[in-house]
C-alpha atoms as a PDB file:
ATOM      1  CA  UNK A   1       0.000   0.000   0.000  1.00  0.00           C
ATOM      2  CA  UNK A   2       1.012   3.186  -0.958  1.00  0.00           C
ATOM      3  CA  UNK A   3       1.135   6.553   1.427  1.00  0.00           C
ATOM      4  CA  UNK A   4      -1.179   9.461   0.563  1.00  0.00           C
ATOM      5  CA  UNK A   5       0.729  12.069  -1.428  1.00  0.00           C
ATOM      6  CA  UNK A   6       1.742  14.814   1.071  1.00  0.00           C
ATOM      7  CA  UNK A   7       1.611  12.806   4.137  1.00  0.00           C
ATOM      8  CA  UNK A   8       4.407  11.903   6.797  1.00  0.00           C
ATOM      9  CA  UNK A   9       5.748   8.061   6.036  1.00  0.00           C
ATOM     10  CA  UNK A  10       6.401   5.631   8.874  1.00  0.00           C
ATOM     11  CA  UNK A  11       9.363   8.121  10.219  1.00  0.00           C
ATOM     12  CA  UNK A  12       6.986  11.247  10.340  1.00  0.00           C
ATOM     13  CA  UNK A  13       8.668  12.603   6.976  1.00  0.00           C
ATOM     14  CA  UNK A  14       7.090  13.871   4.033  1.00  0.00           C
ATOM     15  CA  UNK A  15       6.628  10.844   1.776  1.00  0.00           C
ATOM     16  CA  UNK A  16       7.114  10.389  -1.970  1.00  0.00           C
ATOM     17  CA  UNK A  17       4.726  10.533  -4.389  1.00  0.00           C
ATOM     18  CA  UNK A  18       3.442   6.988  -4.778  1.00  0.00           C
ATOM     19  CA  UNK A  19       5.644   5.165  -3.250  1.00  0.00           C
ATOM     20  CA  UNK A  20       5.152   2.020  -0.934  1.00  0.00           C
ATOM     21  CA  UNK A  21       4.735   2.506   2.496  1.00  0.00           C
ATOM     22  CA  UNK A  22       8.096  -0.481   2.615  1.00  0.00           C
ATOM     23  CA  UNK A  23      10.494   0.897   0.717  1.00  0.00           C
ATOM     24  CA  UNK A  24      13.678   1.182   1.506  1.00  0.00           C
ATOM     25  CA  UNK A  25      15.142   4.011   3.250  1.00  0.00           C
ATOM     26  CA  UNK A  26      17.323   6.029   1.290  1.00  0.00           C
ATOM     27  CA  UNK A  27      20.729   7.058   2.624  1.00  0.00           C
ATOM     28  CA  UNK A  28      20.423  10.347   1.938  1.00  0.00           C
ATOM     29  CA  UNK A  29      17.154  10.536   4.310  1.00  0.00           C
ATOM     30  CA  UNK A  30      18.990   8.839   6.371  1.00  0.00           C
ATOM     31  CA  UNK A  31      21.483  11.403   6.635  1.00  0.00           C
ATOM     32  CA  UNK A  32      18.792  13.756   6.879  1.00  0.00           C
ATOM     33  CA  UNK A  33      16.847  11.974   9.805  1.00  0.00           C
ATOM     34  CA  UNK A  34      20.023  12.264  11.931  1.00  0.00           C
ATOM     35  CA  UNK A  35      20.432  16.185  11.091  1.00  0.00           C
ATOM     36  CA  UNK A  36      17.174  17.751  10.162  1.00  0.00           C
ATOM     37  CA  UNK A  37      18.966  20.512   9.135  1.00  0.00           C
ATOM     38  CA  UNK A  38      21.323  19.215   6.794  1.00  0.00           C
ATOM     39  CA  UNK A  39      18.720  20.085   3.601  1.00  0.00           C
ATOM     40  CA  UNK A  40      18.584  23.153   4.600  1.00  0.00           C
ATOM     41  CA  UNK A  41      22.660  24.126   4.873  1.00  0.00           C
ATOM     42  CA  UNK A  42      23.060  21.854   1.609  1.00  0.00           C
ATOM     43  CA  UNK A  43      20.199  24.579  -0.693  1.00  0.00           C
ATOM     44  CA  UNK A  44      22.435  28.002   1.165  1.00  0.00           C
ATOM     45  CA  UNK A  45      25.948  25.984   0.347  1.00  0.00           C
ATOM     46  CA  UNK A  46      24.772  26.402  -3.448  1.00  0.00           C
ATOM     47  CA  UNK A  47      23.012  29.900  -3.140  1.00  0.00           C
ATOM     48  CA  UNK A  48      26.294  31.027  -1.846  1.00  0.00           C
ATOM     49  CA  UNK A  49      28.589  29.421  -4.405  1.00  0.00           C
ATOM     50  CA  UNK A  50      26.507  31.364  -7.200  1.00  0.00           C
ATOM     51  CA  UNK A  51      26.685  34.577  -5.347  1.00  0.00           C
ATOM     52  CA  UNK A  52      30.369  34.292  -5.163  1.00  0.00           C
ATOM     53  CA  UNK A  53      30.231  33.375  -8.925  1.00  0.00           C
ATOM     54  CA  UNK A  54      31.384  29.875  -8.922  1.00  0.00           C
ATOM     55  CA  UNK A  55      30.867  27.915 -12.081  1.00  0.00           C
ATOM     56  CA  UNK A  56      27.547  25.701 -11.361  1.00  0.00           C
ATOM     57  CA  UNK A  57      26.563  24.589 -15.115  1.00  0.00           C
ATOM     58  CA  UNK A  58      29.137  22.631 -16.212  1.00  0.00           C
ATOM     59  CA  UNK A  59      26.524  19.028 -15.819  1.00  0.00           C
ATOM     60  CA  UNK A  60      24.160  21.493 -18.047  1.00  0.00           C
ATOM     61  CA  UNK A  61      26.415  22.241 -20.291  1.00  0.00           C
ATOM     62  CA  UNK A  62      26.915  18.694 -21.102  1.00  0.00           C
ATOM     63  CA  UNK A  63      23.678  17.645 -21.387  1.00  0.00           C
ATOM     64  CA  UNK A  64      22.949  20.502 -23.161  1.00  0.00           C
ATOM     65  CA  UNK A  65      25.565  19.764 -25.750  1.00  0.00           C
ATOM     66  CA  UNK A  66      24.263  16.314 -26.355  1.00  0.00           C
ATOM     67  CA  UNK A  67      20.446  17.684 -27.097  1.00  0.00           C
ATOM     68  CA  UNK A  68      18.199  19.335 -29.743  1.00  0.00           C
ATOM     69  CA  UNK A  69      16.649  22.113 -28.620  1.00  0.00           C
ATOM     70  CA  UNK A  70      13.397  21.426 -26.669  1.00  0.00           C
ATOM     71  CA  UNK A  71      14.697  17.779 -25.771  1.00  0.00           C
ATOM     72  CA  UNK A  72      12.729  15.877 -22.828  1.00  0.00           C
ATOM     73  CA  UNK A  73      15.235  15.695 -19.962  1.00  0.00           C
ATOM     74  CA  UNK A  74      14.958  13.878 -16.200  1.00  0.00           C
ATOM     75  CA  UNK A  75      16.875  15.326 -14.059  1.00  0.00           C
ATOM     76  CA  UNK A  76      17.193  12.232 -11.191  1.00  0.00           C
ATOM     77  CA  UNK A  77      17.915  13.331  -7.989  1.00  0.00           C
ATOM     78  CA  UNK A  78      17.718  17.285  -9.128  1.00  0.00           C
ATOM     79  CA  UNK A  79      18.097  18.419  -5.026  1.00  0.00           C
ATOM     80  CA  UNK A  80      17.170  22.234  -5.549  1.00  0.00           C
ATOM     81  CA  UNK A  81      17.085  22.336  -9.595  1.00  0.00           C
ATOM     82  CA  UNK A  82      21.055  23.543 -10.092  1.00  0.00           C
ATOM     83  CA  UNK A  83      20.888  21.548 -13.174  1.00  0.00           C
ATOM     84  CA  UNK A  84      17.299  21.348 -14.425  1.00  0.00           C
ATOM     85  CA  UNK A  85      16.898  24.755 -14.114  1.00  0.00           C
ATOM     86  CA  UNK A  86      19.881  25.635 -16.554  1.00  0.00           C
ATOM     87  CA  UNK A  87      18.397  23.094 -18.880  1.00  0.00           C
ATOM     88  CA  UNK A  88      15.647  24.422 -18.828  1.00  0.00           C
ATOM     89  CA  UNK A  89      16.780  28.117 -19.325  1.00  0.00           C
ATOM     90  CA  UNK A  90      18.577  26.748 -22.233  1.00  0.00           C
ATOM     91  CA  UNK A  91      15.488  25.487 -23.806  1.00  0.00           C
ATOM     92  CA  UNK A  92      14.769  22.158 -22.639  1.00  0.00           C
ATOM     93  CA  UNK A  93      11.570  20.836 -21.090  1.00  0.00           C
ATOM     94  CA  UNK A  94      12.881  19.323 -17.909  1.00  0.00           C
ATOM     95  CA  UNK A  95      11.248  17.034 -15.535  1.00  0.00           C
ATOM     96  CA  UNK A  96      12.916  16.903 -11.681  1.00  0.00           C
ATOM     97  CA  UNK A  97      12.735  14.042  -9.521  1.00  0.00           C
ATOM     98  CA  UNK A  98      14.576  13.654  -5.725  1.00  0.00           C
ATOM     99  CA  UNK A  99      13.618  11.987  -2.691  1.00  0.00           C
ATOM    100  CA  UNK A 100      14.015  15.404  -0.196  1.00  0.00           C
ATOM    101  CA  UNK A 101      11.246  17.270  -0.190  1.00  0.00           C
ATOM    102  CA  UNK A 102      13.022  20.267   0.845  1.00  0.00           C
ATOM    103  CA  UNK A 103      15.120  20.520  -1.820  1.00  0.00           C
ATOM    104  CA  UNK A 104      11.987  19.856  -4.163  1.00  0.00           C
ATOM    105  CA  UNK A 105      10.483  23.139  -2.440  1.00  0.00           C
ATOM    106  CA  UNK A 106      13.418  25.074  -3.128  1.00  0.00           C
ATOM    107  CA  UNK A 107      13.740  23.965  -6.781  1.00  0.00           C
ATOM    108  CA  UNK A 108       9.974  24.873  -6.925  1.00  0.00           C
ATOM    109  CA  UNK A 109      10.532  28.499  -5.678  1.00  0.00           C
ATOM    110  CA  UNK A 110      13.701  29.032  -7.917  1.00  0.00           C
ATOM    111  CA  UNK A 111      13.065  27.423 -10.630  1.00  0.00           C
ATOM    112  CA  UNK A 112       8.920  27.813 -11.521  1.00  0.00           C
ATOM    113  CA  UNK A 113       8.428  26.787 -14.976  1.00  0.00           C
ATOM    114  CA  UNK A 114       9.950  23.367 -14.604  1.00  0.00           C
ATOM    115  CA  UNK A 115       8.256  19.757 -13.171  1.00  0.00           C
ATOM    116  CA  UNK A 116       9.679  19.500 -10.010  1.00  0.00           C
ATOM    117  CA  UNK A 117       8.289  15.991  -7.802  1.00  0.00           C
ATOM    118  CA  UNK A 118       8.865  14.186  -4.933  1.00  0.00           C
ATOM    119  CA  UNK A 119       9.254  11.016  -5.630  1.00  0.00           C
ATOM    120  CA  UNK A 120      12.039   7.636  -5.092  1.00  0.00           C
ATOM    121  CA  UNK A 121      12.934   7.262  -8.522  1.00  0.00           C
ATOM    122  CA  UNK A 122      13.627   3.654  -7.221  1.00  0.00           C
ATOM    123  CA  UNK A 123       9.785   3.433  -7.595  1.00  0.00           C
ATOM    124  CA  UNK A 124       9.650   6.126 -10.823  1.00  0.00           C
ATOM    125  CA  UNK A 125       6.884   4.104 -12.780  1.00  0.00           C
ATOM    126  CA  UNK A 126       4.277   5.150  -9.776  1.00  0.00           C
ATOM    127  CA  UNK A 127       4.645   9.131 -11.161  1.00  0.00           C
ATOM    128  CA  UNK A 128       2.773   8.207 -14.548  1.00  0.00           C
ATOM    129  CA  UNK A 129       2.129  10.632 -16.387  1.00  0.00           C
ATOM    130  CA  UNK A 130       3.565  13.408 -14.074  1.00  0.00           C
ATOM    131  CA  UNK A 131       6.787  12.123 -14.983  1.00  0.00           C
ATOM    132  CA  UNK A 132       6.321  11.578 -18.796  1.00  0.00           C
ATOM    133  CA  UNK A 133       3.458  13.145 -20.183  1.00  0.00           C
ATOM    134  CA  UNK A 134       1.336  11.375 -22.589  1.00  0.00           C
ATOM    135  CA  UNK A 135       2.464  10.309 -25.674  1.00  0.00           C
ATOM    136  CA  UNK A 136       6.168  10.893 -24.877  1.00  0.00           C
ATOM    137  CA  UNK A 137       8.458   8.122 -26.411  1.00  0.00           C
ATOM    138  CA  UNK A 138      10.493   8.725 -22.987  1.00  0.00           C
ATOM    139  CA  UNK A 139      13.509  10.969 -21.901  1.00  0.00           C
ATOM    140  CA  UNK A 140      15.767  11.813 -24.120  1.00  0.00           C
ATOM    141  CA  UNK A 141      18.746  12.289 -21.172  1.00  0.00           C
ATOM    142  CA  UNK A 142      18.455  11.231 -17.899  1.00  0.00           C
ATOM    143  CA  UNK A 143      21.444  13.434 -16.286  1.00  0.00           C
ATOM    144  CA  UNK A 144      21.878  11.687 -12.710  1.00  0.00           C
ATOM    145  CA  UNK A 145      24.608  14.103 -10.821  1.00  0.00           C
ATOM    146  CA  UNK A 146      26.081  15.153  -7.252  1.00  0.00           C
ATOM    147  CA  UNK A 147      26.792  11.820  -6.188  1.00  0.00           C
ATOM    148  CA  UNK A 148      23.208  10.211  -6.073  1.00  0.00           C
ATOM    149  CA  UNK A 149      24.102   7.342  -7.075  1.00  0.00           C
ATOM    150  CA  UNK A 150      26.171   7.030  -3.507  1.00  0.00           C
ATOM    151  CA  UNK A 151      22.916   8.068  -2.114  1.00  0.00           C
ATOM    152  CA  UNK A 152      20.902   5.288  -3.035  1.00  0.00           C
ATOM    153  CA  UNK A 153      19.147   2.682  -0.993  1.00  0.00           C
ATOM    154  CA  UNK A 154      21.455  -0.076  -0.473  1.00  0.00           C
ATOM    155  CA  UNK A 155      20.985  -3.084  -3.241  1.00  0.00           C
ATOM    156  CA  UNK A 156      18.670  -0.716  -5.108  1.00  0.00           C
ATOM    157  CA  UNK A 157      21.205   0.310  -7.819  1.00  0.00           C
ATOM    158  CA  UNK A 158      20.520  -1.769 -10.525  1.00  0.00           C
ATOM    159  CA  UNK A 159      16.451  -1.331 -10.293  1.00  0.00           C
ATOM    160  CA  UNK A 160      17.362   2.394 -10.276  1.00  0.00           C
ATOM    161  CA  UNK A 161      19.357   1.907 -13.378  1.00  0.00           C
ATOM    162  CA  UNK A 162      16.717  -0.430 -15.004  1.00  0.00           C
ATOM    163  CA  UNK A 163      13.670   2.312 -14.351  1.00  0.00           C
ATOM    164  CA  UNK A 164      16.242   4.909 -16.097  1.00  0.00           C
ATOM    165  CA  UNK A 165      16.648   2.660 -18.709  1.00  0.00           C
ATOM    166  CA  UNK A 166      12.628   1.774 -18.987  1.00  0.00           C
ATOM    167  CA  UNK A 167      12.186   5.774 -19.136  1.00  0.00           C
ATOM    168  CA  UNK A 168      14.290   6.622 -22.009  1.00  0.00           C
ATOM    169  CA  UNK A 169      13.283   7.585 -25.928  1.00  0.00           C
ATOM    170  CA  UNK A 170      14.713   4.909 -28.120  1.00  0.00           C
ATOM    171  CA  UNK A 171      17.971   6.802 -28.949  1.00  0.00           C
ATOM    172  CA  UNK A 172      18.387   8.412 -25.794  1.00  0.00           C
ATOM    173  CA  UNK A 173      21.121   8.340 -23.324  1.00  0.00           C
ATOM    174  CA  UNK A 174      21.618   8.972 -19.674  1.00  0.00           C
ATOM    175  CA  UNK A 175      24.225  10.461 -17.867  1.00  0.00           C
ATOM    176  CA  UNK A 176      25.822   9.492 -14.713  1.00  0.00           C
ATOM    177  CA  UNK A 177      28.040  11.034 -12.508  1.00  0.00           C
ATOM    178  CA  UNK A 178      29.532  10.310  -8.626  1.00  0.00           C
ATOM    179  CA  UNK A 179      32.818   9.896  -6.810  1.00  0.00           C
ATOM    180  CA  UNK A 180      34.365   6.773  -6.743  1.00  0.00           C
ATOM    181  CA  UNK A 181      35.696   6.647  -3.318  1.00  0.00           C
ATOM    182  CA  UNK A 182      32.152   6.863  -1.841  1.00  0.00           C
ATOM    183  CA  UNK A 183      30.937   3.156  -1.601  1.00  0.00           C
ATOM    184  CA  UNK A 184      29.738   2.550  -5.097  1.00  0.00           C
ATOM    185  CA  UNK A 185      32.655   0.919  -6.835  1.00  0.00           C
ATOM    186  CA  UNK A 186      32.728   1.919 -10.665  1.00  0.00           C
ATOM    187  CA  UNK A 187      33.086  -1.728 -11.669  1.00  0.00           C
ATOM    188  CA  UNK A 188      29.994  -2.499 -10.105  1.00  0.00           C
ATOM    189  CA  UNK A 189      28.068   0.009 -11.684  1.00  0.00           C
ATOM    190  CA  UNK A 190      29.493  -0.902 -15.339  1.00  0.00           C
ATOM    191  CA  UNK A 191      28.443  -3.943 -14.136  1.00  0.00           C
ATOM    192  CA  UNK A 192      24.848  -2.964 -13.014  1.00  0.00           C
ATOM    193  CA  UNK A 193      24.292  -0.781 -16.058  1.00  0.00           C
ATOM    194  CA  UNK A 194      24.989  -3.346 -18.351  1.00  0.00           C
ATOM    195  CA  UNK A 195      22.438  -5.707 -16.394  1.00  0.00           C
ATOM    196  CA  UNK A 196      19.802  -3.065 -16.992  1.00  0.00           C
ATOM    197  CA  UNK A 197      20.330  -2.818 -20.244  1.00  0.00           C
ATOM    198  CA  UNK A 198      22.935  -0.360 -21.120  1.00  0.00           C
ATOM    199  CA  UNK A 199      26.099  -0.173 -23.074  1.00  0.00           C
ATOM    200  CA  UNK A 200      28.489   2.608 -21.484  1.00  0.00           C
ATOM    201  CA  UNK A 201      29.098   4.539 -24.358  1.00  0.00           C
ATOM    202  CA  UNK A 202      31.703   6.613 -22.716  1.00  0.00           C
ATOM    203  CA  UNK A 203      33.770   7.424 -19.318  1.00  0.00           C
ATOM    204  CA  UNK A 204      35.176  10.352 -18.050  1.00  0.00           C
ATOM    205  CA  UNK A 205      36.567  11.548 -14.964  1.00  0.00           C
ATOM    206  CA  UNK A 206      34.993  14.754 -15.096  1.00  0.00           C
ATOM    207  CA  UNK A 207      32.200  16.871 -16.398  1.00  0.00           C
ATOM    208  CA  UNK A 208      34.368  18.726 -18.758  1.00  0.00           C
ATOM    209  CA  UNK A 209      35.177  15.411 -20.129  1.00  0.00           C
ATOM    210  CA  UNK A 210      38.724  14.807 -18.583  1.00  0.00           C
ATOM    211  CA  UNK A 211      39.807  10.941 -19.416  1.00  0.00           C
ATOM    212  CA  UNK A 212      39.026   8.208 -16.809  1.00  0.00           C
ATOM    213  CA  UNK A 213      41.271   5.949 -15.574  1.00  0.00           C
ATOM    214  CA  UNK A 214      40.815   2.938 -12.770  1.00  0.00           C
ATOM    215  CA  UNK A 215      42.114   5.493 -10.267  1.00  0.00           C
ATOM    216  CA  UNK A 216      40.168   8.489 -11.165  1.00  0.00           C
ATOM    217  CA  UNK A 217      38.198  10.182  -8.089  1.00  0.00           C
ATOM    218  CA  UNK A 218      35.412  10.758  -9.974  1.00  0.00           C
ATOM    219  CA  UNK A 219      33.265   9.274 -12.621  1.00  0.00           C
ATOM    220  CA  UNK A 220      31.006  10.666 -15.317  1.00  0.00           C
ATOM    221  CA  UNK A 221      29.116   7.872 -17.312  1.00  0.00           C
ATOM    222  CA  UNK A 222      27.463   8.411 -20.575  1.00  0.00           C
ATOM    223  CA  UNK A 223      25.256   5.368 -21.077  1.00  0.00           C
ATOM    224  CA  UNK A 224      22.909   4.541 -23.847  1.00  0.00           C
ATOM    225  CA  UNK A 225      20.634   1.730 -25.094  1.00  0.00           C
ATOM    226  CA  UNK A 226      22.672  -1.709 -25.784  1.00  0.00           C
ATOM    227  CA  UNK A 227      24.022  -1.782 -29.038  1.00  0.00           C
ATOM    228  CA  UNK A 228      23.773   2.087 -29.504  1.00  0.00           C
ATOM    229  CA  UNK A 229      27.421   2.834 -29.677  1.00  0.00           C
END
């Protein structure tokens, strides 16, 4: 059984959209259950970088370089809409999805023309058509950034994975980026992806498209559909 939209879940937080009253507890939320206040300092640690004029777009400007104009983007685990937001300033129609509801409120206020929801996007396919609309052949990126991926329920990777997969247009491609020193081994997720149905199409050890190597801190993934090389 599934909570009422807008209601606390079993440990008096907001829950997500849809999702089962069992599912399991992301590690980000739990983070969050042990400081309530850690959503909050994470939105002002980004309003501050941008008012000291730090460089915030380069994710965007990937995806953005990889799109028509008016592509259908997910951003998965889009915390206070950094990236969506730039997408969709750029042109895109963008659709947000993160577990926090706090951060969905503050992408909400910031960013009001985009699809903001709070949902697991372990458990995307209960969003419907809030998440895709109608007739959409699916996504055509999925840009999955900030280490979420090392956020993640434990032994929920590769459904995650497989419901990106699911939600992508035929010739789409989703993008994946985390730091590889933060429980999620890289090998496992090449392995995972490929499970779900991806062929890594590319690796990178940064979002400006740096070369990755087996001891690179960080990894950016561009996956597509198997065979789509």
């Amino acid at each position: 059984m599934s909570p009422e939209p807008g209601t606390p879940d079993r440990a008096g937080r907001l829950a997500p959209t849809g999702a089962p009253a069992d599912r399991l507890t992301t590690l980000w939320e739990a983070v969050v259950a042990k400081d309530p206040q850690h959503s909050d300092r994470y939105v002002r640690r980004f309003e501050t970088m941008r008012e000291q004029g730090a460089d915030l777009d380069g994710e965007a400007r990937l995806i953005d370089a990889m799109l028509s104009r008016h592509s259908l983007v997910l951003d998965a685990g889009c915390g206070p809409g950094r990236i969506g937001g730039e997408l969709s300033r750029r042109g895109h129609q963008v659709v947000g999805v993160d577990v926090d509801p706090v951060l969905i409120e503050a992408a909400r206020r910031d960013h009001p023309a985009v699809t903001w929801l709070h949902g697991d996007f372990a458990h995307l396919d209960v969003l419907g058509t809030a998440l895709r609309p109608a007739g959409s052949a699916g996504f055509d990126a999925i840009v999955c950034a900030g280490n979420v991926m090392t956020f993640l329920a434990p032994g929920t990777h590769r459904s995650v994975l497989s419901g990106f997969r699911a939600h992508l247009a035929p010739q789409g491609r989703a993008v994946v980026g985390f730091g590889t020193g933060r429980g999620y081994d890289p090998e496992q997720f090449f392995d995972d992806a490929e499970t779900a149905g991806f062929a890594t199409v590319q690796r990178f050890s940064t979002w400006d498209l740096r070369p990755y190597r087996r001891d690179s801190d960080f990894l950016v993934a561009i996956l597509s559909t198997a065979g789509e090389r």
